[in-house]
Protein backbone atom coordinates (compact mmCIF):
# COMPACT_ATOMS: atom_id res chain seq x y z
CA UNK A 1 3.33 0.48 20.16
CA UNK A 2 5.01 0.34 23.79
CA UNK A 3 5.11 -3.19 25.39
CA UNK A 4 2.42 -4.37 23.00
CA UNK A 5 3.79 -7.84 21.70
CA UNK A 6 3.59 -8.16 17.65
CA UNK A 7 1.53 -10.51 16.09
CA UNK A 8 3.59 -13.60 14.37
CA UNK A 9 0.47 -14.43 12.23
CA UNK A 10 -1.52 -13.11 9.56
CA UNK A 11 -5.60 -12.90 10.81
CA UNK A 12 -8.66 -10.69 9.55
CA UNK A 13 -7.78 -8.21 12.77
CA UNK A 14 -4.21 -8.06 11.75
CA UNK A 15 -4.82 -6.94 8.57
CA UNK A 16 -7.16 -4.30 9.59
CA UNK A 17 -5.26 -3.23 12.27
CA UNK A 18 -2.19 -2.37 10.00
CA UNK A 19 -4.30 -0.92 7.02
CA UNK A 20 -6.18 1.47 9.32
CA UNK A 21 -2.44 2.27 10.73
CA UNK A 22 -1.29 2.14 7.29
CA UNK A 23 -3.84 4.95 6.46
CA UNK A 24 -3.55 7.04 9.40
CA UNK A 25 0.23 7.88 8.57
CA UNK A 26 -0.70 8.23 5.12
CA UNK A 27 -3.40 10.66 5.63
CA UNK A 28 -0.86 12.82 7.80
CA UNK A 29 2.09 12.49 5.38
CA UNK A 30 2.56 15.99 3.43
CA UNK A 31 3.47 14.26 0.30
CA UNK A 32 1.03 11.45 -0.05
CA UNK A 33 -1.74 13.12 2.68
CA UNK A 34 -3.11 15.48 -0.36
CA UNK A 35 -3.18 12.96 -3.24
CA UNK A 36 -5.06 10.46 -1.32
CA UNK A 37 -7.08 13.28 0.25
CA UNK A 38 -8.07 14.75 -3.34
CA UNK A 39 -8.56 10.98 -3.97
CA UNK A 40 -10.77 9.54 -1.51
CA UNK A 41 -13.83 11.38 -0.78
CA UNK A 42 -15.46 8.41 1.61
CA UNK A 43 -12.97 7.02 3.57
CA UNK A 44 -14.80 3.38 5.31
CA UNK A 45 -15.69 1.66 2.12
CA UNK A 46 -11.97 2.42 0.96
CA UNK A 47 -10.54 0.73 4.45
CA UNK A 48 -13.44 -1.79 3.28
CA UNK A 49 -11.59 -2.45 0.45
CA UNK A 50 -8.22 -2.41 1.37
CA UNK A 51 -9.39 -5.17 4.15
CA UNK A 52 -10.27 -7.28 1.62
CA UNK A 53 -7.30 -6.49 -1.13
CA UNK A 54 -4.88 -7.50 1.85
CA UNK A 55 -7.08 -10.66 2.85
CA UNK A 56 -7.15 -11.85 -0.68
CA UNK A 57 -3.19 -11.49 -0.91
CA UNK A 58 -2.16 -12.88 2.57
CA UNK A 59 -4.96 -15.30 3.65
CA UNK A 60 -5.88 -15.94 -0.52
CA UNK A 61 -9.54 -15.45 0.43
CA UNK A 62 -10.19 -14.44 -2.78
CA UNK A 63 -12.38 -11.62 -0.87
CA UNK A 64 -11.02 -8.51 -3.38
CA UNK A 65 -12.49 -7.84 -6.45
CA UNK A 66 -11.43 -4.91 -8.36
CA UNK A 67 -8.56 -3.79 -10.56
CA UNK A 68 -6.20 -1.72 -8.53
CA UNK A 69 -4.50 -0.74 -11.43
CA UNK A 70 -7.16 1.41 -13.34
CA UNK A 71 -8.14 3.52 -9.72
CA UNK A 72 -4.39 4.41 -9.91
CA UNK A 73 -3.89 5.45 -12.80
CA UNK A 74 -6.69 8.10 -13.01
CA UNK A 75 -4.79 9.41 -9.66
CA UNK A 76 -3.94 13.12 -10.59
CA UNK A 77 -0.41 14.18 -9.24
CA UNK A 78 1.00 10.38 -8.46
CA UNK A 79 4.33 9.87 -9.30
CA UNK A 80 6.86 6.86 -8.93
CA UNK A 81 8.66 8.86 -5.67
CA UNK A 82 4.86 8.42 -4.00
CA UNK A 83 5.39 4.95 -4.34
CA UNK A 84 8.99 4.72 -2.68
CA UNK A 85 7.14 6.87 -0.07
CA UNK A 86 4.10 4.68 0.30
CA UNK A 87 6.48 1.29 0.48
CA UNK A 88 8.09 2.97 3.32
CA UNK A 89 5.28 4.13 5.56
CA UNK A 90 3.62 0.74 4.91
CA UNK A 91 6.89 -1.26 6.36
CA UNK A 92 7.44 0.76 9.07
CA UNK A 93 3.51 -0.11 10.07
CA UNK A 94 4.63 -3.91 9.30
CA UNK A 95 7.55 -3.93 11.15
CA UNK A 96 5.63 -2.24 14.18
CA UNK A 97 2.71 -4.61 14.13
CA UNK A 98 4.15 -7.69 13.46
CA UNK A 99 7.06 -10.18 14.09
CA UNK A 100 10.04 -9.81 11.77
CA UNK A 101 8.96 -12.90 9.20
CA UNK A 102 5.53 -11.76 8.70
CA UNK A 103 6.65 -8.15 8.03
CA UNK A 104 8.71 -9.57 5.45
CA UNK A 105 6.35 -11.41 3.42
CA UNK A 106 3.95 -8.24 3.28
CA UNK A 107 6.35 -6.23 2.38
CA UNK A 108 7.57 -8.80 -0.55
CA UNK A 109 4.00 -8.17 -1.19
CA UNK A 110 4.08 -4.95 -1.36
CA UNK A 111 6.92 -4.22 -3.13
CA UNK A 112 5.40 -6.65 -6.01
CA UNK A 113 2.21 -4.61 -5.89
CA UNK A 114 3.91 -1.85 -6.31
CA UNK A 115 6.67 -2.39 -8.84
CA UNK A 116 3.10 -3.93 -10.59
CA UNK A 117 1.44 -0.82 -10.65
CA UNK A 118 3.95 1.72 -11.37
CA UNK A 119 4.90 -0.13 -14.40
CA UNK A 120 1.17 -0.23 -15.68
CA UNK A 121 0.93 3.24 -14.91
CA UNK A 122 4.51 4.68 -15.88
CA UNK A 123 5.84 2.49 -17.96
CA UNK A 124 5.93 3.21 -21.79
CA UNK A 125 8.07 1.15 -24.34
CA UNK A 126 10.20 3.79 -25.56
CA UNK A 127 11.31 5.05 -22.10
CA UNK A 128 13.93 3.82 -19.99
CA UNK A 129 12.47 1.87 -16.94
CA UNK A 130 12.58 2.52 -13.89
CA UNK A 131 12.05 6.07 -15.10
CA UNK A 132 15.41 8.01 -15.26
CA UNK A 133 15.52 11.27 -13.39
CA UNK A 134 15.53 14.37 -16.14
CA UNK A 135 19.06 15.39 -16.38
């Protein structure tokens, strides 16, 4: 981002301009780039979406309506390291759009989101959680 100062609060354009960020290092990333790819056939009405998931969780403006959870778990090939991958792409776009506090409560955020959805995906009663690597 050069010289560009970060933004030290949370608006409408600041949430766009980090998911479309978000997505564009996503989209090149040879791990996650595929799954999303095989994923997302129409890309706008996703960033549509993703606008208003993050608006609805930062600004509460109650704009999202959906459940995340059953999209991802019909997601063919995702696994709990996509997630550790995904939680790190989307807080180095935090921490190079915004001012240290702000990046910290999206990424508290995040990390809820995610710890959220892996369980309702992954997680199954008689298995260890988090999962255990096979030994």
């Amino acid at each position: 981002m050069g010289t560009m100062e970060k933004l030290n609060t949370i608006t409408e354009d600041g949430i766009c301009r980090l998911v479309d960020s978000f997505y564009d290092k996503v989209r090149a990333d040879p791990e996650l780039g595929p799954v999303f790819e095989a994923a997302i056939h129409d890309w706008p009405p996703h960033l549509n979406k993703m606008y208003a998931f993050w608006s609805s969780v930062m600004l509460t403006t109650g704009r999202y309506k959906g459940n995340p959870l059953i999209k991802h778990m019909v997601l063919p090939g995702i696994t709990p390291a996509l997630f550790t991958q995904w939680l790190k792409l989307f807080d180095q776009t935090c921490t190079e759009l915004f001012d240290d506090d702000i990046s910290a409560a999206f990424r508290v955020k995040a990390e809820r989101i995610a710890e959220s959805l892996q369980l309702g995906i992954f997680y199954r009663p008689d298995r260890p959680w988090p999962p255990q690597p096979a030994a």
